[in-house]
PDB file of N, CA and C in Angstrom:
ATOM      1  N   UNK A   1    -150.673 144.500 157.137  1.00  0.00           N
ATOM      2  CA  UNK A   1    -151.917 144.181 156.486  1.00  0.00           C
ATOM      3  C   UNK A   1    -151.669 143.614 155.084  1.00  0.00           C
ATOM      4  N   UNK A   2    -150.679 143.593 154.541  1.00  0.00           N
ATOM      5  CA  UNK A   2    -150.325 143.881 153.433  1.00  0.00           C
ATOM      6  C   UNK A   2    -150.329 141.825 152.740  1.00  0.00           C
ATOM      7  N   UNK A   3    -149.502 141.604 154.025  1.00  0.00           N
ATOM      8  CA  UNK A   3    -148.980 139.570 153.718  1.00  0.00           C
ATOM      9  C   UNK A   3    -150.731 139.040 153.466  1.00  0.00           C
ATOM     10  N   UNK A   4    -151.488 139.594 154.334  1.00  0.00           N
ATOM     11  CA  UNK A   4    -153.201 139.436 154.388  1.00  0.00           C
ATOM     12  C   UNK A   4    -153.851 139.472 153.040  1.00  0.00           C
ATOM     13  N   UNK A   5    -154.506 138.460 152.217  1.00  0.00           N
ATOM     14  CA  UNK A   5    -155.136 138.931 150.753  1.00  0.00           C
ATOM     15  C   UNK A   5    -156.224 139.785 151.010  1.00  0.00           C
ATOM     16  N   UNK A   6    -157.188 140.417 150.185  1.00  0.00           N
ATOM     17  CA  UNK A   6    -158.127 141.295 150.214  1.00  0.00           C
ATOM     18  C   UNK A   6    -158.963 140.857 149.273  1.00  0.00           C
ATOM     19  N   UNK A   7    -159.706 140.779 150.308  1.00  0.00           N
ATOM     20  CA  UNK A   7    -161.480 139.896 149.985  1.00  0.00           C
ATOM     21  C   UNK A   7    -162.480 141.198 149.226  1.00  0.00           C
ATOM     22  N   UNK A   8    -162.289 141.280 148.146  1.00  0.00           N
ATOM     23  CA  UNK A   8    -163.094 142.084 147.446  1.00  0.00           C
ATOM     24  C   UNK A   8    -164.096 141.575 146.368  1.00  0.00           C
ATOM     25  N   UNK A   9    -165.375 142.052 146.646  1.00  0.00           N
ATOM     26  CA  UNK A   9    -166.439 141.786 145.567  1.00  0.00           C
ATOM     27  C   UNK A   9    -166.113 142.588 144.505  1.00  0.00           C
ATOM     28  N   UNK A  10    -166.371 141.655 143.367  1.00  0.00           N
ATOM     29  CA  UNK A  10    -166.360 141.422 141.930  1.00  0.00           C
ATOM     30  C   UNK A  10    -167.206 142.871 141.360  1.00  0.00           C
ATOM     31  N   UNK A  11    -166.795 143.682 140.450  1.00  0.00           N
ATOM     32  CA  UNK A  11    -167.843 145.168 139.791  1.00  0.00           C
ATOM     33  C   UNK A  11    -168.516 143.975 138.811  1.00  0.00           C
ATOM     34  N   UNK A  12    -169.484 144.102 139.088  1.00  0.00           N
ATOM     35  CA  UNK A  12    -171.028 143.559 138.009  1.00  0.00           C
ATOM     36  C   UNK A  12    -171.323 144.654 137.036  1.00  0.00           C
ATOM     37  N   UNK A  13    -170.322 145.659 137.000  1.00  0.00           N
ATOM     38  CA  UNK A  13    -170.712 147.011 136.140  1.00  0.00           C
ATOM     39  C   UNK A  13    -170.451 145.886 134.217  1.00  0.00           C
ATOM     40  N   UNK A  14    -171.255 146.379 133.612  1.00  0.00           N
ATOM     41  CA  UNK A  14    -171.074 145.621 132.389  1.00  0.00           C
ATOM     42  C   UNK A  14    -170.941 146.356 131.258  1.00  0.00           C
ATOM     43  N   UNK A  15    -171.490 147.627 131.071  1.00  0.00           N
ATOM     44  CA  UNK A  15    -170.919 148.353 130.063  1.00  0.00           C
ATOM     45  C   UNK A  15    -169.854 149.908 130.784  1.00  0.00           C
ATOM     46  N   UNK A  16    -170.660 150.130 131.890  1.00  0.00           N
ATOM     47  CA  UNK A  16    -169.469 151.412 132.736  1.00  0.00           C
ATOM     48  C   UNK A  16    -167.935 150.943 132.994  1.00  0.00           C
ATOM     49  N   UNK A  17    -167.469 152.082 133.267  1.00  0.00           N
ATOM     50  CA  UNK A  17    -166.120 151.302 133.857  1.00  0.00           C
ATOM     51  C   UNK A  17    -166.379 150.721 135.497  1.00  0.00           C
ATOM     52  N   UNK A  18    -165.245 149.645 134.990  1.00  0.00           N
ATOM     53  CA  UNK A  18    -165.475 148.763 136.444  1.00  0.00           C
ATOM     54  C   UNK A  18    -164.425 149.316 137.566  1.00  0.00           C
ATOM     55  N   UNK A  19    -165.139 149.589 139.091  1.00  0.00           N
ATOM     56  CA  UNK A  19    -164.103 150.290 140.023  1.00  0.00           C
ATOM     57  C   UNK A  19    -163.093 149.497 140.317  1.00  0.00           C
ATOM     58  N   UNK A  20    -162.211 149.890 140.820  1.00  0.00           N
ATOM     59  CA  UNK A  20    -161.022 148.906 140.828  1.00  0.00           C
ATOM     60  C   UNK A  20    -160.832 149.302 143.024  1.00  0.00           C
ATOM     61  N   UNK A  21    -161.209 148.179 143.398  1.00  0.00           N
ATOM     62  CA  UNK A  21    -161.448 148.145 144.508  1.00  0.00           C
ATOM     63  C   UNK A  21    -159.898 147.932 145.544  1.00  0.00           C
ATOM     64  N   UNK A  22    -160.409 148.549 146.973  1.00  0.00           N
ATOM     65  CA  UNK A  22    -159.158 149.109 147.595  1.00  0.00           C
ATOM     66  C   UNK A  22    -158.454 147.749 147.738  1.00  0.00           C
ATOM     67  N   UNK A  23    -157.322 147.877 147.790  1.00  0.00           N
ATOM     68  CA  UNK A  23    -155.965 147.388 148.045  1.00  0.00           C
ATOM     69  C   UNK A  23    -154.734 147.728 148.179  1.00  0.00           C
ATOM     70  N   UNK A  24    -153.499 147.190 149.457  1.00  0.00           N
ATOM     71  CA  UNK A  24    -152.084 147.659 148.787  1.00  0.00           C
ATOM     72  C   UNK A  24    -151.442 147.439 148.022  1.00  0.00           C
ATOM     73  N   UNK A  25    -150.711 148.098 147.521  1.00  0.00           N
ATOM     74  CA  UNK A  25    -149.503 147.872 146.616  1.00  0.00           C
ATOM     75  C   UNK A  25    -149.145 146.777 146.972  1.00  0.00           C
ATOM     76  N   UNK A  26    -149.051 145.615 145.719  1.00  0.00           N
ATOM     77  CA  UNK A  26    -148.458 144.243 146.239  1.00  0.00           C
ATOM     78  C   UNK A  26    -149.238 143.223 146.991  1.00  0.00           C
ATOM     79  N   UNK A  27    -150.117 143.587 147.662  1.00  0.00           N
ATOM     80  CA  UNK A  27    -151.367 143.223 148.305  1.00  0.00           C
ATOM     81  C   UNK A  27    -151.922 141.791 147.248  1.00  0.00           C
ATOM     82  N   UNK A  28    -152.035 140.653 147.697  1.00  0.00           N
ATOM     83  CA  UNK A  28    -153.027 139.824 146.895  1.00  0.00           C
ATOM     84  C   UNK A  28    -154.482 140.233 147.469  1.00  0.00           C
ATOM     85  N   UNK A  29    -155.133 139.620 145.995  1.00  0.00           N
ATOM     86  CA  UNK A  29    -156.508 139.719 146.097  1.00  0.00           C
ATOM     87  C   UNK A  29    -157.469 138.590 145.776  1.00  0.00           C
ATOM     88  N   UNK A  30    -158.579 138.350 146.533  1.00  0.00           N
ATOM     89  CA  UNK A  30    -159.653 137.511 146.281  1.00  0.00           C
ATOM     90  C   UNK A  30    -161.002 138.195 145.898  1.00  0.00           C
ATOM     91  N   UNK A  31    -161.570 137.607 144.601  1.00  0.00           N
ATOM     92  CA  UNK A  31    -162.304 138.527 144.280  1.00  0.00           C
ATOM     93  C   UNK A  31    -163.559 137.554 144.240  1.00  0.00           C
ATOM     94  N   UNK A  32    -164.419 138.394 144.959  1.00  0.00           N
ATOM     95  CA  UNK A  32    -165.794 137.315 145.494  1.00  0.00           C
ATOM     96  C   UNK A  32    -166.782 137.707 144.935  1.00  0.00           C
ATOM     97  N   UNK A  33    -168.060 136.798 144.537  1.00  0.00           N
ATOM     98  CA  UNK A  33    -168.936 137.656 143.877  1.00  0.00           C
ATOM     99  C   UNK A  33    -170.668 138.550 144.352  1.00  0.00           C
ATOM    100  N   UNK A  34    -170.237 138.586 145.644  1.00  0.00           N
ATOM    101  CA  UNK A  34    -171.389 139.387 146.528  1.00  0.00           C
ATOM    102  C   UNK A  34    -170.955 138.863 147.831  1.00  0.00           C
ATOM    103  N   UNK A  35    -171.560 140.083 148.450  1.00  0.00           N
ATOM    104  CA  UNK A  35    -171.471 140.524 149.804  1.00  0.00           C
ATOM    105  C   UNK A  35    -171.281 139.129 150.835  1.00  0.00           C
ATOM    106  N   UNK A  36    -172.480 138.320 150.488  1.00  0.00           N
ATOM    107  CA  UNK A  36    -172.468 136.897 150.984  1.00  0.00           C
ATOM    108  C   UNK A  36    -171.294 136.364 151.609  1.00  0.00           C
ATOM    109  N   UNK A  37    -171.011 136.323 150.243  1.00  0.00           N
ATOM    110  CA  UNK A  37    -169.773 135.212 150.198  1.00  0.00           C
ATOM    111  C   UNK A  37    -167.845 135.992 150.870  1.00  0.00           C
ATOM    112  N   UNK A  38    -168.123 137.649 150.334  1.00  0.00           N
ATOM    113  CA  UNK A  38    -167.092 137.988 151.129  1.00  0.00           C
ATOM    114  C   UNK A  38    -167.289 138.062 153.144  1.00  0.00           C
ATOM    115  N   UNK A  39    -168.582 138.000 153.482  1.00  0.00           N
ATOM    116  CA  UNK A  39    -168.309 137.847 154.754  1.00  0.00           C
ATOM    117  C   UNK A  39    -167.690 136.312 155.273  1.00  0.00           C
ATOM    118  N   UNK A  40    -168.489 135.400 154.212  1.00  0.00           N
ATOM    119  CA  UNK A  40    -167.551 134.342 154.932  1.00  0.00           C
ATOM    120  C   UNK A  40    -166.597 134.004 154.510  1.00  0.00           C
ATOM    121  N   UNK A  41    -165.978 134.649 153.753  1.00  0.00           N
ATOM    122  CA  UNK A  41    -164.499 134.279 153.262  1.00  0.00           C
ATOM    123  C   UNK A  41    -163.736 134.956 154.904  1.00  0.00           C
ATOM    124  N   UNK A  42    -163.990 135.742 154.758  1.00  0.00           N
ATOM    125  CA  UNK A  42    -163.996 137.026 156.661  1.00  0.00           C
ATOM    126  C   UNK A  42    -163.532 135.866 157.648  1.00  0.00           C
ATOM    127  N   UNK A  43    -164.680 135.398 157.528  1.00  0.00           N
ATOM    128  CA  UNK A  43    -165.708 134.621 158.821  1.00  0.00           C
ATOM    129  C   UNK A  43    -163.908 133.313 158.346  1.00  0.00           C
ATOM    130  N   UNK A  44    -164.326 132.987 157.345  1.00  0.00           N
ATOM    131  CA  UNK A  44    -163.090 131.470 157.691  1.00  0.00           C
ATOM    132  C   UNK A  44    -161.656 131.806 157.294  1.00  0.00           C
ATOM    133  N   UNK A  45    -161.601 133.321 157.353  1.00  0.00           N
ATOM    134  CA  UNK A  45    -160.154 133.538 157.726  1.00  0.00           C
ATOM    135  C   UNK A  45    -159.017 133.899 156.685  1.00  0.00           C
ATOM    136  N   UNK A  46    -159.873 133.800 155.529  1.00  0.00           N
ATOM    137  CA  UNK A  46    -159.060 133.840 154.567  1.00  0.00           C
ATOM    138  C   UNK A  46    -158.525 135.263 153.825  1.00  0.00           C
ATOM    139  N   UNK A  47    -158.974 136.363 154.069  1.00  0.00           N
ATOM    140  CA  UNK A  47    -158.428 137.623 153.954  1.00  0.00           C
ATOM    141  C   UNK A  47    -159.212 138.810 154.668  1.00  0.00           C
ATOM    142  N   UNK A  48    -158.527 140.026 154.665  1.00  0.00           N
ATOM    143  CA  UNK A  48    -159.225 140.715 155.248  1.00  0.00           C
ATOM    144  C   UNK A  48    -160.267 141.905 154.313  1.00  0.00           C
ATOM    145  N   UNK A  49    -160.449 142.959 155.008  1.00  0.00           N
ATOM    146  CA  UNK A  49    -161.441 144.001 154.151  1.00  0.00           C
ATOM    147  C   UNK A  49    -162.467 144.472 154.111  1.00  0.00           C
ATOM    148  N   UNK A  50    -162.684 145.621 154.250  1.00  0.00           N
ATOM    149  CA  UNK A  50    -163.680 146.247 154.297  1.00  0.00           C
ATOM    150  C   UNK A  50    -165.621 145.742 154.325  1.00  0.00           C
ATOM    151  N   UNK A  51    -166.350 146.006 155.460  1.00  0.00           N
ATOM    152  CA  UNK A  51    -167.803 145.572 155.417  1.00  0.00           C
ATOM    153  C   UNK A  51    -168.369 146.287 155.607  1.00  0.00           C
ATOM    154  N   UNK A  52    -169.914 147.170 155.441  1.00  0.00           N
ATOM    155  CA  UNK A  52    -170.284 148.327 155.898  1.00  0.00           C
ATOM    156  C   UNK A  52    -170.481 147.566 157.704  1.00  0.00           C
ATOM    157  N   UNK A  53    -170.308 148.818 158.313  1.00  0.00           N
ATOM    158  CA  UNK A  53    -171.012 148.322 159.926  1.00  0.00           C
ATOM    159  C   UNK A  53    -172.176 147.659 160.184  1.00  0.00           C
ATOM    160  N   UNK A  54    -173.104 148.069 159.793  1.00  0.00           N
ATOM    161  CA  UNK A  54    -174.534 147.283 159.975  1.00  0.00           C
ATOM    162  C   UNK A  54    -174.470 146.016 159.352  1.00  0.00           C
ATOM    163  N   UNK A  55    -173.485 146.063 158.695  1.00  0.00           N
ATOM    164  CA  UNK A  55    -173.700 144.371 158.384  1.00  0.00           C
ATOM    165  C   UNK A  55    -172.458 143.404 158.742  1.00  0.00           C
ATOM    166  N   UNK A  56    -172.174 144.053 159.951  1.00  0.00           N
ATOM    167  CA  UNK A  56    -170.559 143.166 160.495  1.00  0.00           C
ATOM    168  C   UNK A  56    -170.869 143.208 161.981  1.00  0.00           C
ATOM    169  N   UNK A  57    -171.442 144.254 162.624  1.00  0.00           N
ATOM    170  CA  UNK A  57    -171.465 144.667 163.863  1.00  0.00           C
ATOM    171  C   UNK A  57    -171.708 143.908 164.489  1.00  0.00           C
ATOM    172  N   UNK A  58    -172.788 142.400 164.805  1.00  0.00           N
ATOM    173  CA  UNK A  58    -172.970 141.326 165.453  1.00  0.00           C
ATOM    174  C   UNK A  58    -171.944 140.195 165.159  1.00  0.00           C
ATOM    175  N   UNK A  59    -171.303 140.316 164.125  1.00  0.00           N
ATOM    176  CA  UNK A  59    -170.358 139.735 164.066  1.00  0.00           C
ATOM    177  C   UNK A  59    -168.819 140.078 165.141  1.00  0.00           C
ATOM    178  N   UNK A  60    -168.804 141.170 164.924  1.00  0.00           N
ATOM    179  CA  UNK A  60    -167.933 141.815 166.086  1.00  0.00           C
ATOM    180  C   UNK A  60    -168.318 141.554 167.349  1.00  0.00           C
ATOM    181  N   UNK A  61    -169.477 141.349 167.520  1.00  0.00           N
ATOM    182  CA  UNK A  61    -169.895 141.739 168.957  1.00  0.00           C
ATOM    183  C   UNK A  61    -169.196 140.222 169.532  1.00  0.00           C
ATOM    184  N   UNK A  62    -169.813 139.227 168.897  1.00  0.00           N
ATOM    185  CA  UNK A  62    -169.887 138.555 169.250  1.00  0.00           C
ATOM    186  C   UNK A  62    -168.246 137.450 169.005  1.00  0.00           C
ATOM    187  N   UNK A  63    -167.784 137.992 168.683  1.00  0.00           N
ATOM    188  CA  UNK A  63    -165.648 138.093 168.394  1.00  0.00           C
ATOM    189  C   UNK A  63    -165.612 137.084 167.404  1.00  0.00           C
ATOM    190  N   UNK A  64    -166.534 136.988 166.673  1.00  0.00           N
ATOM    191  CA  UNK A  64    -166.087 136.368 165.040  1.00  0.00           C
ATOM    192  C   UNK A  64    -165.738 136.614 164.339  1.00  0.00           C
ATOM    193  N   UNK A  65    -165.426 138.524 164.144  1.00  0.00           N
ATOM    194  CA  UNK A  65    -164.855 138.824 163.062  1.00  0.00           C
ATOM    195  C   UNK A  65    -163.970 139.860 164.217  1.00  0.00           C
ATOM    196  N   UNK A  66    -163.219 140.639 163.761  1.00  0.00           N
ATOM    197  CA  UNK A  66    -162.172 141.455 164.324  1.00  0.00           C
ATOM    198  C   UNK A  66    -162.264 143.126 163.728  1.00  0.00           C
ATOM    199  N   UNK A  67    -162.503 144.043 164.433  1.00  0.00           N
ATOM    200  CA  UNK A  67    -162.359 145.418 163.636  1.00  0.00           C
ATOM    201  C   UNK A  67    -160.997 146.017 163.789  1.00  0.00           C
ATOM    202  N   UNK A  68    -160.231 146.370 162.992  1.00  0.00           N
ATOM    203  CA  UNK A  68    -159.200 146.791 163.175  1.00  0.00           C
ATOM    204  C   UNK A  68    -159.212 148.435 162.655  1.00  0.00           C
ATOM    205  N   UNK A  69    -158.757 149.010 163.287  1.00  0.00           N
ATOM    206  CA  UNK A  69    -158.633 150.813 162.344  1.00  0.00           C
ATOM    207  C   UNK A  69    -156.902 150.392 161.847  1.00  0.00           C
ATOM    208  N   UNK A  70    -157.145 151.657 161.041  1.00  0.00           N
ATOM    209  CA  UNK A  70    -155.947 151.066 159.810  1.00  0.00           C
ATOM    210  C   UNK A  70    -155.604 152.728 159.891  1.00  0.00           C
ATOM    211  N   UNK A  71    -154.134 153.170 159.510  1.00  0.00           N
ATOM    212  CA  UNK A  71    -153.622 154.314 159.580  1.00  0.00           C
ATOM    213  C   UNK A  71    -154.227 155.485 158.478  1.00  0.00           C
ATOM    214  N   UNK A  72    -154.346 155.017 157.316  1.00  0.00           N
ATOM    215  CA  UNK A  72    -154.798 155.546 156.420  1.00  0.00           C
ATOM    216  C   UNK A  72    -156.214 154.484 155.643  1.00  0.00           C
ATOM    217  N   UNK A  73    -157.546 155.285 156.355  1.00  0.00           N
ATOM    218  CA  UNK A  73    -158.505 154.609 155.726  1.00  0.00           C
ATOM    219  C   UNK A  73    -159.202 154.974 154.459  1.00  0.00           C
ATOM    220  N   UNK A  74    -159.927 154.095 154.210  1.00  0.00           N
ATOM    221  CA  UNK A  74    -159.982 153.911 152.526  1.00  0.00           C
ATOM    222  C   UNK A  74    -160.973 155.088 152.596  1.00  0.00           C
ATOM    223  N   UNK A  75    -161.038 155.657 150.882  1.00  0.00           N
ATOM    224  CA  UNK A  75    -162.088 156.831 151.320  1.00  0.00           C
ATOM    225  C   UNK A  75    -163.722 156.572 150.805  1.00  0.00           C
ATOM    226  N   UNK A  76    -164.739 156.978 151.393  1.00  0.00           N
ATOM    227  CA  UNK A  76    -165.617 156.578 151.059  1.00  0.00           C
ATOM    228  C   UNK A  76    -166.229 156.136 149.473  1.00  0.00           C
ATOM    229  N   UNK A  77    -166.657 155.113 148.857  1.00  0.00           N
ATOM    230  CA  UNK A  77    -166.955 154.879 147.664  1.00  0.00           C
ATOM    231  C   UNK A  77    -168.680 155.279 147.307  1.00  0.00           C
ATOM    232  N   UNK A  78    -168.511 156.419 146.321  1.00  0.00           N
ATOM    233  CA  UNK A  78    -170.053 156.491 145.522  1.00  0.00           C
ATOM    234  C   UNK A  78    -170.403 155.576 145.505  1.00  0.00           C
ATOM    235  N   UNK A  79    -172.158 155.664 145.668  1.00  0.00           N
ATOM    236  CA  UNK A  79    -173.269 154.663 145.549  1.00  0.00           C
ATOM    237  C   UNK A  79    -173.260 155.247 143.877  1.00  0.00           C
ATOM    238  N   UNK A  80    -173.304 154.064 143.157  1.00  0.00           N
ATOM    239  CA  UNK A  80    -174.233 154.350 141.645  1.00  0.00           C
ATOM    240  C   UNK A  80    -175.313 153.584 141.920  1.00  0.00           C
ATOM    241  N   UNK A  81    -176.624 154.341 140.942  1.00  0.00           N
ATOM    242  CA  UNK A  81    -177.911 153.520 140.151  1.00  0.00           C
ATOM    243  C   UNK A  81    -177.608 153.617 139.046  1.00  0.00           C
ATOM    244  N   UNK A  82    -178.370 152.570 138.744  1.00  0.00           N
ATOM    245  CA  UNK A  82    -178.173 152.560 136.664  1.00  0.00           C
ATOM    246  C   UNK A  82    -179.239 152.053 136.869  1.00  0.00           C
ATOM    247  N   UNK A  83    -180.123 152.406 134.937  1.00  0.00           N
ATOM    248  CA  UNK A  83    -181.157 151.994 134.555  1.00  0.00           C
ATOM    249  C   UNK A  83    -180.993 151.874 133.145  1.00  0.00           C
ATOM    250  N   UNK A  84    -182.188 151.386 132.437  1.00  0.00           N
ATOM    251  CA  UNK A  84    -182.291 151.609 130.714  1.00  0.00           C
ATOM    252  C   UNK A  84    -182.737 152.969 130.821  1.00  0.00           C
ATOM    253  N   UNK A  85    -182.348 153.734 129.652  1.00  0.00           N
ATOM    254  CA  UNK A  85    -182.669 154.989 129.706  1.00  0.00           C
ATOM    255  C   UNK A  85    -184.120 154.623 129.091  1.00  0.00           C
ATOM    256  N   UNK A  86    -184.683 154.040 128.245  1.00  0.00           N
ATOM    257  CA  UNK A  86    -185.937 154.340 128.146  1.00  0.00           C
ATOM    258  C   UNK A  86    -186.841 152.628 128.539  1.00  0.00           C
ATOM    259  N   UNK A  87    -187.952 153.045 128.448  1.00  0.00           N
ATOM    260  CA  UNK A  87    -189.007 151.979 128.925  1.00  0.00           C
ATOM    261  C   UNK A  87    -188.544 152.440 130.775  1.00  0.00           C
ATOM    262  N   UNK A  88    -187.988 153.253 131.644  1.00  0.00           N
ATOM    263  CA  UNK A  88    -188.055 153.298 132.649  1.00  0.00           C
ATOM    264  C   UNK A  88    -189.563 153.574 133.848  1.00  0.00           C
ATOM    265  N   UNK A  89    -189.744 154.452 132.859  1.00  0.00           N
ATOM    266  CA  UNK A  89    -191.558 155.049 133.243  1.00  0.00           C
ATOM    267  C   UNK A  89    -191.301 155.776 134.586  1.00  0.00           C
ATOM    268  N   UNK A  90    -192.401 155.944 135.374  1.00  0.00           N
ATOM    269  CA  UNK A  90    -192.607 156.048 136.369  1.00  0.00           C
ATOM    270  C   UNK A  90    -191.820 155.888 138.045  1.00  0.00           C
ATOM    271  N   UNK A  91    -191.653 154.432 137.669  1.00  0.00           N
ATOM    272  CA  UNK A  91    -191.478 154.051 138.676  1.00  0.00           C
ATOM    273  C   UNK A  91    -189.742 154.216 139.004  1.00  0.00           C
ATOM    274  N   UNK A  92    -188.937 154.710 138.023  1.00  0.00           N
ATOM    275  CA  UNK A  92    -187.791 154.985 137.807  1.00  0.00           C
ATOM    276  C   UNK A  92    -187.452 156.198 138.213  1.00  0.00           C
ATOM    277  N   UNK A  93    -188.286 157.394 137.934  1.00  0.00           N
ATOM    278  CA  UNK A  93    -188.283 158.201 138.350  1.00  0.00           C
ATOM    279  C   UNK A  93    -188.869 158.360 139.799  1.00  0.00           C
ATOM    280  N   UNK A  94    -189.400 157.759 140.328  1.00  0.00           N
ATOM    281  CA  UNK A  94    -189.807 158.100 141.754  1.00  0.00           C
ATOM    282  C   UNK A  94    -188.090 157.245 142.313  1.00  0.00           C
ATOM    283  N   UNK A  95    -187.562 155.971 141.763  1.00  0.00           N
ATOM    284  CA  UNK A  95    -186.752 155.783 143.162  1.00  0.00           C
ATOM    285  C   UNK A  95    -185.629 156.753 142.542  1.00  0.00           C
ATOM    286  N   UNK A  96    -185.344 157.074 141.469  1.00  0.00           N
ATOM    287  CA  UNK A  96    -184.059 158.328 141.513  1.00  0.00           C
ATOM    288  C   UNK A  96    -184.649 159.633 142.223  1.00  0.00           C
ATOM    289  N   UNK A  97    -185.647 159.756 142.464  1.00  0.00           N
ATOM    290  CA  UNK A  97    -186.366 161.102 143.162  1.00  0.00           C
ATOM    291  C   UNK A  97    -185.970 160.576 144.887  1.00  0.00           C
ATOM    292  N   UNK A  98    -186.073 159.401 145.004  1.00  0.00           N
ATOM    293  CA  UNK A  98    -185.768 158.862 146.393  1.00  0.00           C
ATOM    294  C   UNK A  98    -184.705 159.167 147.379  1.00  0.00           C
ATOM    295  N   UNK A  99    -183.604 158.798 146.053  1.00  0.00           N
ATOM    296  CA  UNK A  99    -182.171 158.650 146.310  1.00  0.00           C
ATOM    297  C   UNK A  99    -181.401 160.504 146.486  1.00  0.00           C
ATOM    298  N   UNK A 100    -181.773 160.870 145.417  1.00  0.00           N
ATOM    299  CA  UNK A 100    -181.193 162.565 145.137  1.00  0.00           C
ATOM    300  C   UNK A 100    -182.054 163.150 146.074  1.00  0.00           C
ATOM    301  N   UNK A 101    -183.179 162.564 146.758  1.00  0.00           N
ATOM    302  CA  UNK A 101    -183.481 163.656 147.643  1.00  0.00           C
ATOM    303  C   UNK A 101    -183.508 163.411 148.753  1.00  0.00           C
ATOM    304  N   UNK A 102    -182.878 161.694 149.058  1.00  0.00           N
ATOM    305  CA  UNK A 102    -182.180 161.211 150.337  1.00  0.00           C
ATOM    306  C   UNK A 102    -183.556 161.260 151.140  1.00  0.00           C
ATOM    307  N   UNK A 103    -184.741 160.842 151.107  1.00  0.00           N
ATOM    308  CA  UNK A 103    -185.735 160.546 151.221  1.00  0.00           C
ATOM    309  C   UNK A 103    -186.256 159.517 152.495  1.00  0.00           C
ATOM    310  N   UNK A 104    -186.641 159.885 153.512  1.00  0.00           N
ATOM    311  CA  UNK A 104    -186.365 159.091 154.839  1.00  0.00           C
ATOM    312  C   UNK A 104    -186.590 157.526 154.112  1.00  0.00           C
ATOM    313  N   UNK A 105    -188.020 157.354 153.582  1.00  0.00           N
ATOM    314  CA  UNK A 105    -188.378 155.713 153.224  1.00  0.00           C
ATOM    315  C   UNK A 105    -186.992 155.107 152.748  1.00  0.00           C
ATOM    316  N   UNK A 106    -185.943 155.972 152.229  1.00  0.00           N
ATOM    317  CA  UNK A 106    -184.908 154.942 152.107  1.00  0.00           C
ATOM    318  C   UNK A 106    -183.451 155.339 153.120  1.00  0.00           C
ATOM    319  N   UNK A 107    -183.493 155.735 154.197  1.00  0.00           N
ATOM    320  CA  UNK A 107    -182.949 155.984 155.178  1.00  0.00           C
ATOM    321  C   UNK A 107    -182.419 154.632 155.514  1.00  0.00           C
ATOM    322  N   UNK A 108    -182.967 153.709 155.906  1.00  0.00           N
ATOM    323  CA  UNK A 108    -182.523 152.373 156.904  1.00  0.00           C
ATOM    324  C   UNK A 108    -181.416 151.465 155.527  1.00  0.00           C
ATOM    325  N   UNK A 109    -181.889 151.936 154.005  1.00  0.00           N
ATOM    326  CA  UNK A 109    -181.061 151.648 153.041  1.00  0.00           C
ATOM    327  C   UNK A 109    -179.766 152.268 152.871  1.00  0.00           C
ATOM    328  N   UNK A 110    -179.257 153.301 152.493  1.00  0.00           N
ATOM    329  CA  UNK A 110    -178.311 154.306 153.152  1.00  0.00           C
ATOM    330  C   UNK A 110    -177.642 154.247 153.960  1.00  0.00           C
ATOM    331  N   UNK A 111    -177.879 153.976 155.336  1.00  0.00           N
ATOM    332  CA  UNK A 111    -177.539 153.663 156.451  1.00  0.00           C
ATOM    333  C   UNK A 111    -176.059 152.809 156.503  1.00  0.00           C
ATOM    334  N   UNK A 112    -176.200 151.512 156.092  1.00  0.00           N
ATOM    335  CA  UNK A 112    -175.376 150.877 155.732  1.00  0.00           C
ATOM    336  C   UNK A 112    -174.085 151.275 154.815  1.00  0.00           C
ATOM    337  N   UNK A 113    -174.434 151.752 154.137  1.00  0.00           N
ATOM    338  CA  UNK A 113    -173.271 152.660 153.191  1.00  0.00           C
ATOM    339  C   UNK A 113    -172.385 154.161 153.764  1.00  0.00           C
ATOM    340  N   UNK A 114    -172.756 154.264 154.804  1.00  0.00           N
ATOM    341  CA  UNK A 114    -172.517 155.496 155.615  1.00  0.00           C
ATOM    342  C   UNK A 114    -171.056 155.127 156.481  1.00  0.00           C
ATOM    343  N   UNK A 115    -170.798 154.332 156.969  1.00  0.00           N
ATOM    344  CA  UNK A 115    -169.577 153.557 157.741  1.00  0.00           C
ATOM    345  C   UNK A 115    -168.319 152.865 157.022  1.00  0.00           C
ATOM    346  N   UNK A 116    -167.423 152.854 157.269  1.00  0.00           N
ATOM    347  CA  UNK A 116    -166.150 151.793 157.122  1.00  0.00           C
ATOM    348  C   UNK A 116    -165.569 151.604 158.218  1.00  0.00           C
ATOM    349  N   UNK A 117    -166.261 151.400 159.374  1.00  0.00           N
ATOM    350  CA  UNK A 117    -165.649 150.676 160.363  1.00  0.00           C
ATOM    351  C   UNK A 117    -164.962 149.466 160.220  1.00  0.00           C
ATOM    352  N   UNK A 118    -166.130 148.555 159.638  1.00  0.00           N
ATOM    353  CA  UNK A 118    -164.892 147.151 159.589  1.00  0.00           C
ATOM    354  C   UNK A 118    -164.003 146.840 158.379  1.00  0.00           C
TER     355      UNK A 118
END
């Protein structure tokens, strides 16, 4: 896996620290700047790496992209939210009330983040 570069989106984090996304030792990397664009980097061959399932799975189905299991898989990565701490109001507090209380209305959101199949 290793000769393979690794198609990783870009941290948009701007004042946090930025994650430093999976790769091997020695491993090149391509660093893309949303989801978009790393599937078709996928799609035309140019490295491999991680997609949640729900958003690869018709791609698989249909043998455009390839799932491979890997010996040692990557381990799941925290979801962050960020906000301004103030002027948030209301409506800030209902979607962090959403999220911490895993809230069905955002179930089908979640969802996606739950897998590393591909």
């Amino acid at each position: 896996m290793r000769r393979f570069p690794a198609i990783n989106i870009e941290d948009s984090a701007r004042t946090l620290t930025k994650r430093v996304a999976w790769r091997l030792p020695g491993q090149k990397e391509i660093i893309v700047p949303d989801m978009e664009t790393k599937i078709a980097a996928h799609l035309a061959g140019v490295g491999i790496g991680f997609v949640p399932q729900p958003l690869c799975q018709t791609l698989i189905d249909k043998n455009e992209l390839v799932s491979c299991t890997i010996p040692t898989m990557r381990p799941p990565s925290p979801l962050s939210l960020a906000w301004h701490k103030f002027g948030g109001g209301k409506a800030v507090e209902d979607i962090v009330k959403l999220f911490t209380q895993r809230q069905p209305e955002i179930a089908g959101f979640l969802s996606i983040f739950n897998t590393v199949r591909c």
